[in-house]
Protein backbone atom coordinates (compact mmCIF):
# COMPACT_ATOMS: atom_id res chain seq x y z
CA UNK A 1 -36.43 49.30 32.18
CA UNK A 2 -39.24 46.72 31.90
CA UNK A 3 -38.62 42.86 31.50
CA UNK A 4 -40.93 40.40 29.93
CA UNK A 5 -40.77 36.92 31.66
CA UNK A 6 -42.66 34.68 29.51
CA UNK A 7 -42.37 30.82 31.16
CA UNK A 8 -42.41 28.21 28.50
CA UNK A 9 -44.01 24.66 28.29
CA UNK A 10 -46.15 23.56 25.25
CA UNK A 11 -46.60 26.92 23.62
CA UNK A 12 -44.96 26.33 20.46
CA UNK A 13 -48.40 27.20 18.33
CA UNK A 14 -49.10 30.69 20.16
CA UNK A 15 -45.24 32.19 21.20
CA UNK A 16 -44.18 33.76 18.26
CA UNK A 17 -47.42 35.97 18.17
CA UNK A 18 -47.39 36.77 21.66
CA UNK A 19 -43.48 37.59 21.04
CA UNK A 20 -44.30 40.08 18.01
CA UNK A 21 -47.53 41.57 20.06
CA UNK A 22 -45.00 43.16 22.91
CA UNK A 23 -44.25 46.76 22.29
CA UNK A 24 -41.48 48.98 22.30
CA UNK A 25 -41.99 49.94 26.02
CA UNK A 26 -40.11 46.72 26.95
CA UNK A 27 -36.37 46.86 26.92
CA UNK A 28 -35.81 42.88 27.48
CA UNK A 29 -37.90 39.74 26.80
CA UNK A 30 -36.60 36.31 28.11
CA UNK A 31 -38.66 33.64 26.70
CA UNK A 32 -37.90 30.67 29.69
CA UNK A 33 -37.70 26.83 27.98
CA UNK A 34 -39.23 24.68 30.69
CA UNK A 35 -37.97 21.39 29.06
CA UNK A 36 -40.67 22.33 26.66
CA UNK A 37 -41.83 19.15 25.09
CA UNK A 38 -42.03 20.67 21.61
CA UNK A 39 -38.82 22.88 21.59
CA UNK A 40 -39.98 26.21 21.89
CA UNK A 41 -36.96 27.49 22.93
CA UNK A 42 -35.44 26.29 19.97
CA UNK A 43 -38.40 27.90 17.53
CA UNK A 44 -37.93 31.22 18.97
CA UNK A 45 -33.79 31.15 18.46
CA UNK A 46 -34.56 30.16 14.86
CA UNK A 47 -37.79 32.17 13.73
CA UNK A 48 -37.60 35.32 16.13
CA UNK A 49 -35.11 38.06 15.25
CA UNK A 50 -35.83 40.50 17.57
CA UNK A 51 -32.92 41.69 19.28
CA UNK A 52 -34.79 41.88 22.89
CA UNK A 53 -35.68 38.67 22.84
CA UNK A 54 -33.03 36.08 25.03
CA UNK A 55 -33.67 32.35 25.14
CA UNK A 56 -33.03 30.42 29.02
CA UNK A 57 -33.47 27.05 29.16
CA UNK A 58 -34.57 24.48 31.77
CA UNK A 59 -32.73 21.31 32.27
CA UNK A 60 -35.35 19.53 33.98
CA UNK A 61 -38.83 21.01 33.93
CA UNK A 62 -39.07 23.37 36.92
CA UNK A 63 -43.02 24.25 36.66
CA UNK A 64 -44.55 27.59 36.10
CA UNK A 65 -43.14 29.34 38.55
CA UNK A 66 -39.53 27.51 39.09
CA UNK A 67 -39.74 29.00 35.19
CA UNK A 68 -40.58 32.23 36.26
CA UNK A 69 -37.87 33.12 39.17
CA UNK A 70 -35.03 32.22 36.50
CA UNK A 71 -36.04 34.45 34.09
CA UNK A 72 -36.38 36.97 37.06
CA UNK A 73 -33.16 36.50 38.31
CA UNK A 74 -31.79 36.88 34.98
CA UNK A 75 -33.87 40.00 33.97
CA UNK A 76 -32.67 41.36 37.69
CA UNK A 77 -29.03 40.80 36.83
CA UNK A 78 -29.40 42.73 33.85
CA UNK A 79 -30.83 46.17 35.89
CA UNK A 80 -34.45 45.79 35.26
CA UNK A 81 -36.51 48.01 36.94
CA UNK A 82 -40.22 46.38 36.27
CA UNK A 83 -40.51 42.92 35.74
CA UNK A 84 -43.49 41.66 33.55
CA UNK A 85 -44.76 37.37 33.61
CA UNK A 86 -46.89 36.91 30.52
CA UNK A 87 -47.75 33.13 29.75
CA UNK A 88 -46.54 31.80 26.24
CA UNK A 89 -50.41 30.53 25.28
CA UNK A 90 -51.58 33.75 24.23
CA UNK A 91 -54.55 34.08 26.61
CA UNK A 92 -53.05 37.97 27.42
CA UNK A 93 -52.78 40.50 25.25
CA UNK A 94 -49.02 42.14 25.69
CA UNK A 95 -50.62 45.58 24.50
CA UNK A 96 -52.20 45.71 28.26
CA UNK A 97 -49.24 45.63 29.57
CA UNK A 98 -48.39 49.58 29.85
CA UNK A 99 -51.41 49.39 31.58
CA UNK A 100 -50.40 46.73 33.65
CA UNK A 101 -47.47 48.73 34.94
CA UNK A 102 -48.78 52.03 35.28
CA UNK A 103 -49.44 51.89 38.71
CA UNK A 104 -46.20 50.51 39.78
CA UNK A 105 -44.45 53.91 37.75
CA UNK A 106 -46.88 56.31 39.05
CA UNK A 107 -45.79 54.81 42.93
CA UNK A 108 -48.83 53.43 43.42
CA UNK A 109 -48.23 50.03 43.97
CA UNK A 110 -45.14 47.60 44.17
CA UNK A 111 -46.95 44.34 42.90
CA UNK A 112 -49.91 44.50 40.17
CA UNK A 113 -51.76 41.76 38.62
CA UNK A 114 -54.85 41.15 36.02
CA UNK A 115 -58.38 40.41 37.12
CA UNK A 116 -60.30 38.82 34.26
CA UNK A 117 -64.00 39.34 36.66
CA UNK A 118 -63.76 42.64 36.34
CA UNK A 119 -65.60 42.74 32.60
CA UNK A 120 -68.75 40.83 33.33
CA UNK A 121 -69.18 40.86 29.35
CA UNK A 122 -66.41 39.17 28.86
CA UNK A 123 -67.23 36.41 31.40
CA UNK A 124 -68.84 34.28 28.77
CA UNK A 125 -65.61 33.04 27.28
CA UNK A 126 -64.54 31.80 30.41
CA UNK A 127 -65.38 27.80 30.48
CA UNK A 128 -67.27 27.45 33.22
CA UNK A 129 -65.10 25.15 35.31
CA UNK A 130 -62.62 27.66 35.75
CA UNK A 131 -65.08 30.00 36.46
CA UNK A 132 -66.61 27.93 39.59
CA UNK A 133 -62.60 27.08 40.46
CA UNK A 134 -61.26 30.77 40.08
CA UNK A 135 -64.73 32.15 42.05
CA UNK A 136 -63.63 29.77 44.88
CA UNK A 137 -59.49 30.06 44.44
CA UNK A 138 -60.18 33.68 44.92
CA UNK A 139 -62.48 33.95 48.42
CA UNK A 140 -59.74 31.11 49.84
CA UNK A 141 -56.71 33.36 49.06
CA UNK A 142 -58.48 36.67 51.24
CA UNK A 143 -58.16 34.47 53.76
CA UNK A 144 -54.66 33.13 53.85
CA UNK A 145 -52.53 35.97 51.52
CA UNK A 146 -54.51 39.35 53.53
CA UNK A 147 -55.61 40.42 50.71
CA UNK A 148 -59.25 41.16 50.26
CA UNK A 149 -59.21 43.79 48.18
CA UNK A 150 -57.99 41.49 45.25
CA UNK A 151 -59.57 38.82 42.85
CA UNK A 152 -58.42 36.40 40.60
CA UNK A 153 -54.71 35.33 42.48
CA UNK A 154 -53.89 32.51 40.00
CA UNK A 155 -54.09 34.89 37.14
CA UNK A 156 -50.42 34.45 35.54
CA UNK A 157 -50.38 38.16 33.94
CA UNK A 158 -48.45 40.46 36.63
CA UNK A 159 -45.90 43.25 37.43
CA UNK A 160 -43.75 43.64 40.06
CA UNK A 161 -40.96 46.16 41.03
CA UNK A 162 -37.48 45.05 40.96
CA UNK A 163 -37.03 46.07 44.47
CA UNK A 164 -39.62 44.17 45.61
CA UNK A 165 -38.82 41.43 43.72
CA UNK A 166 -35.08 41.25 45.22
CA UNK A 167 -37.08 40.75 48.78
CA UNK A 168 -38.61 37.94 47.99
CA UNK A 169 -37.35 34.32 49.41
CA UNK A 170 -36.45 32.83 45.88
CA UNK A 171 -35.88 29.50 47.45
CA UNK A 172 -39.30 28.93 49.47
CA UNK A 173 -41.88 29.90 47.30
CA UNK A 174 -43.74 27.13 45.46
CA UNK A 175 -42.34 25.96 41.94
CA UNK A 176 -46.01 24.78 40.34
CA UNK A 177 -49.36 25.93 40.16
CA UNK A 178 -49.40 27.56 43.08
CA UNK A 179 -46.77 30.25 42.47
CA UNK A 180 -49.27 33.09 42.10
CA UNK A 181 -51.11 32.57 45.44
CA UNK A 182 -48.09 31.81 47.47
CA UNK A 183 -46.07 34.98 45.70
CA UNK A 184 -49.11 37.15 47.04
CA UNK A 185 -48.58 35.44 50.50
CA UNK A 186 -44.95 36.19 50.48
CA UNK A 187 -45.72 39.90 49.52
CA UNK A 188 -48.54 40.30 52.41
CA UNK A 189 -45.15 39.23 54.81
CA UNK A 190 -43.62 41.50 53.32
CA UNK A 191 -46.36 44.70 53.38
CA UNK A 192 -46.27 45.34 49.57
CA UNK A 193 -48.67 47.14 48.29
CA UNK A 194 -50.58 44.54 45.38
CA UNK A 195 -53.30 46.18 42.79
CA UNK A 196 -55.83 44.27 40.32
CA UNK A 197 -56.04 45.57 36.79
CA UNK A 198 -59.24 44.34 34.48
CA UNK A 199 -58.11 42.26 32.08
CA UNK A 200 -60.53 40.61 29.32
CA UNK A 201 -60.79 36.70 29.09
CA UNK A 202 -59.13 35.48 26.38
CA UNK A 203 -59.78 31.82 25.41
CA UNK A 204 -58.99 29.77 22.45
CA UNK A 205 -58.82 25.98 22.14
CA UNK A 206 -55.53 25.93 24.08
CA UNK A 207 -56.12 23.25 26.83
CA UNK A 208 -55.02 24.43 30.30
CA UNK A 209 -52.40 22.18 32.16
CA UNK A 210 -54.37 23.68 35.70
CA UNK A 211 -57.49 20.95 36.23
CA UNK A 212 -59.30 21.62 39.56
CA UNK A 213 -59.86 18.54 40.42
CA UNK A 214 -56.30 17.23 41.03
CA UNK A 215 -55.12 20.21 42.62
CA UNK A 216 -57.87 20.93 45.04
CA UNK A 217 -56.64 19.20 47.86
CA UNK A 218 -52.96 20.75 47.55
CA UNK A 219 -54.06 23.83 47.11
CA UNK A 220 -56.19 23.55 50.14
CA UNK A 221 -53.54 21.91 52.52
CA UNK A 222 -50.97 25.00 50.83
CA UNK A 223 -53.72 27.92 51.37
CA UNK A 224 -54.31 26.55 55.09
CA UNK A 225 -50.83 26.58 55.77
CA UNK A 226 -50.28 29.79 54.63
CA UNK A 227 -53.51 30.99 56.34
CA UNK A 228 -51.73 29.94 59.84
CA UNK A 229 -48.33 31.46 59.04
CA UNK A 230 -49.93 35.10 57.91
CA UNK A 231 -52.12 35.40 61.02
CA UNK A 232 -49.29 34.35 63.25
CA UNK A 233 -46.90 36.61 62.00
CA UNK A 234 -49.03 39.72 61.41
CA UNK A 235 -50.85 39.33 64.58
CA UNK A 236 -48.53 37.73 67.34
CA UNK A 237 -44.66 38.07 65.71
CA UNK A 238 -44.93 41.07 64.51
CA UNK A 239 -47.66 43.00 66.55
CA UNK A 240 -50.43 41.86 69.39
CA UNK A 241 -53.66 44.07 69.31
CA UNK A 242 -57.33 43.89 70.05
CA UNK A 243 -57.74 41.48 66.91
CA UNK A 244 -54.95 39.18 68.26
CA UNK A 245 -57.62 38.31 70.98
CA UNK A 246 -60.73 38.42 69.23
CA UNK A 247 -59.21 35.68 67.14
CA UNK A 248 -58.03 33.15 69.96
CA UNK A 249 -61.20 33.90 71.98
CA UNK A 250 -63.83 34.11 69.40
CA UNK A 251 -62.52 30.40 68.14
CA UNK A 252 -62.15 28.97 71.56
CA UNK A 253 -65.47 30.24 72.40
CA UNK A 254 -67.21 28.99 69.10
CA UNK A 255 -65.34 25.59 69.06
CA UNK A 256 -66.71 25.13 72.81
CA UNK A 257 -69.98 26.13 72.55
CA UNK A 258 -70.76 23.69 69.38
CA UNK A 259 -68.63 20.79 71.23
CA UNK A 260 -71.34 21.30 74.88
CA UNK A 261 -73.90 21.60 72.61
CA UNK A 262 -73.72 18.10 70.48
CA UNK A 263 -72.75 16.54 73.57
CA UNK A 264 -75.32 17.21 75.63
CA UNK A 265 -77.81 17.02 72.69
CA UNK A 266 -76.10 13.58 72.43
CA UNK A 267 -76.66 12.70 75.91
CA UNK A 268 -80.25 13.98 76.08
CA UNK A 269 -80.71 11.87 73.10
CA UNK A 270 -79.85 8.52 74.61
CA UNK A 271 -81.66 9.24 77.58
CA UNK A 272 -84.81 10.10 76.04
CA UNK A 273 -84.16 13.64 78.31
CA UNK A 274 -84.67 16.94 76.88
CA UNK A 275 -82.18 19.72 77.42
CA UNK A 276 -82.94 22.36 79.86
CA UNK A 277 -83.06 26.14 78.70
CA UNK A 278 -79.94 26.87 80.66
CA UNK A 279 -78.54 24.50 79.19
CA UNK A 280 -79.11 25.42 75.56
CA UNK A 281 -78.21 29.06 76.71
CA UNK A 282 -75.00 27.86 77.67
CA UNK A 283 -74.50 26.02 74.42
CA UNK A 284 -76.17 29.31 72.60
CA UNK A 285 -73.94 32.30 74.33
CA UNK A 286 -70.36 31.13 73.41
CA UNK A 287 -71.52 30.60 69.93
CA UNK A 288 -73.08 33.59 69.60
CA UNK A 289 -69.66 35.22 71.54
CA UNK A 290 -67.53 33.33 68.87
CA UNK A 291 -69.20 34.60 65.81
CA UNK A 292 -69.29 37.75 67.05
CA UNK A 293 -65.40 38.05 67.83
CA UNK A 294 -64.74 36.14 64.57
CA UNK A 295 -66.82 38.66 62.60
CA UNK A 296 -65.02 41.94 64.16
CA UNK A 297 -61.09 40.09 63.53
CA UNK A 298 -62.41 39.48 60.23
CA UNK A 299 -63.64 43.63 60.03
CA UNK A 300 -60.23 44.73 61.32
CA UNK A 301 -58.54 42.57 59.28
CA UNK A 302 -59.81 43.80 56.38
CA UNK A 303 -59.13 47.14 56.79
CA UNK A 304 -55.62 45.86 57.43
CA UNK A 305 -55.00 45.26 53.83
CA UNK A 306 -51.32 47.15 53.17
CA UNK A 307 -51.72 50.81 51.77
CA UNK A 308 -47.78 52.13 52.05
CA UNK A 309 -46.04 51.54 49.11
CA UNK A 310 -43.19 48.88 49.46
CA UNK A 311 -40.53 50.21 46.94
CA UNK A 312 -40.53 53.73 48.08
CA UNK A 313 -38.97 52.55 51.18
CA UNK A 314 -36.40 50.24 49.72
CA UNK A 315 -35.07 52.48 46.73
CA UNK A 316 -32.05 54.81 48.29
CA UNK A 317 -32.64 58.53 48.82
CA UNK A 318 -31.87 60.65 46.20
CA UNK A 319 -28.65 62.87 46.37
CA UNK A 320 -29.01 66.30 47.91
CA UNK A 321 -28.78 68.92 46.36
């Protein structure tokens, strides 16, 4: 069975459209009331008749993602085996979502997610502000979710299989903006398997509740965090191996060789003293060293990206026979 989660907050204009565009390949909808401002909750119980369709409300608004994990644990209560998030605004198109799925029913993936850079044409529709913030989003979360052969993390439009989704720490992962990046750092811990689908831009005169410029620094602190936690459990908890010391080394030797550098440029400086060439080689070498390590963790790393499919290990065996 597949379950639409559609979080709600200021959507009262575009969610009975997006409600009526969902087809007939979803067995359950539950349309989440985050304290919505403009009832929205209470629209849908009063103009929406479909029988799929269940209302959850919010007591206190929870963000985007506190949103989204109660209408998961609901739609997981009820036996769903595919759980859909499609934002209220109408910026996706619910007619992508058999697409959106199809990997996760053909066992090809446990977690899958839309990638609105994959159609340069559409592009153009994109303001560019989120284009620039998105662009940059994207290269950070490589880094600290393991990810690199995905794009787009903070797009909201995404599947993932129930028994994946029953892994998943409920409790710890972040309530706001950030949900979509820290959900794919919690599934790198995990191993799941996450795939992008292409997804057109779709953008009205909706105004977006995301602005870069207040959550930069959070989302910098939260995607440095994260960045420490992934390498220290995939490399060092978890496993130690020829990348686990490229790492440590190639930093040490980097950090080192730019700190004897400055200060002996420093020194040479204020002396009116040039530096000698063994001294620049000694400044030169580590550096070189460092990159060099960095560059081959970074290599391995990226071929490290998860390619066994989560959910095939966690269903139960079949009966024999």
């Amino acid at each position: 069975m597949i379950a639409v989660v559609i979080p709600c907050h200021g959507v009262k204009r575009q969610i009975l459209g997006v409600l009526e565009a969902i087809g007939p390949e979803c067995r359950a909808i539950y349309v989440v009331d985050d304290a919505c401002p403009e009832g929205s909750g209470d629209l849908v119980e009063a103009e929406c008749h479909d029988p799929r369709v269940r209302v959850l409300r919010c007591e206190q608004n929870q963000g985007v993602g506190g949103a989204t994990l109660a209408g998961y644990r609901a739609a997981l209560d009820d036996g769903a085996e595919i759980l859909v998030k499609l934002d209220g605004d109408g910026q996706m198109d619910p007619g992508l979502i058999p697409r959106l799925v199809h990997p996760i029913q053909l066992g090809e993936a446990d977690y899958c997610k839309g990638n609105r850079f994959f159609e340069l044409e559409g592009l153009g529709a994109m303001p560019r502000s989120r284009l620039l913030g998105n662009s940059l989003l994207s290269f950070v979360s490589k880094l600290s979710t393991g990810y690199w052969n995905i794009f787009d993390p903070n797009n909201g439009f995404t599947a993932i299989h129930a028994a994946v989704a029953r892994q998943l720490p409920f409790d710890k992962l972040s309530r706001r903006y950030f949900f979509e990046s820290d959900l794919l750092f919690r599934l790198g811990t995990l191993r799941a398997v996450v795939s992008d689908v292409p997804m057109p831009a779709r953008y009205a005169n909706e105004q977006s509740g995301l602005k870069i410029h207040r959550i930069l620094g959070e989302f910098a602190g939260k995607h440095l965090v994260n960045t420490a936690k992934r390498l220290f459990y995939n490399y060092y908890l978890r496993n130690f191996n020829i990348a686990s010391i490229e790492i440590v080394v190639g930093a040490f030797a980097l950090v080192w060789g730019i700190w004897f550098g400055v200060t002996r440029w420093i020194r040479g400086s204020m002396e009116g003293v040039a530096a000698t060439s063994g001294t620049v080689m000694l400044a030169a070498l580590p550096i070189l060293l460092g990159v060099q390590l960095i560059l081959a963790f970074l290599s391995y790393d990226v071929q490290n990206v998860p390619r066994e499919v989560l959910h095939k290990r966690l269903l139960p065996a079949p009966p024999k026979g």
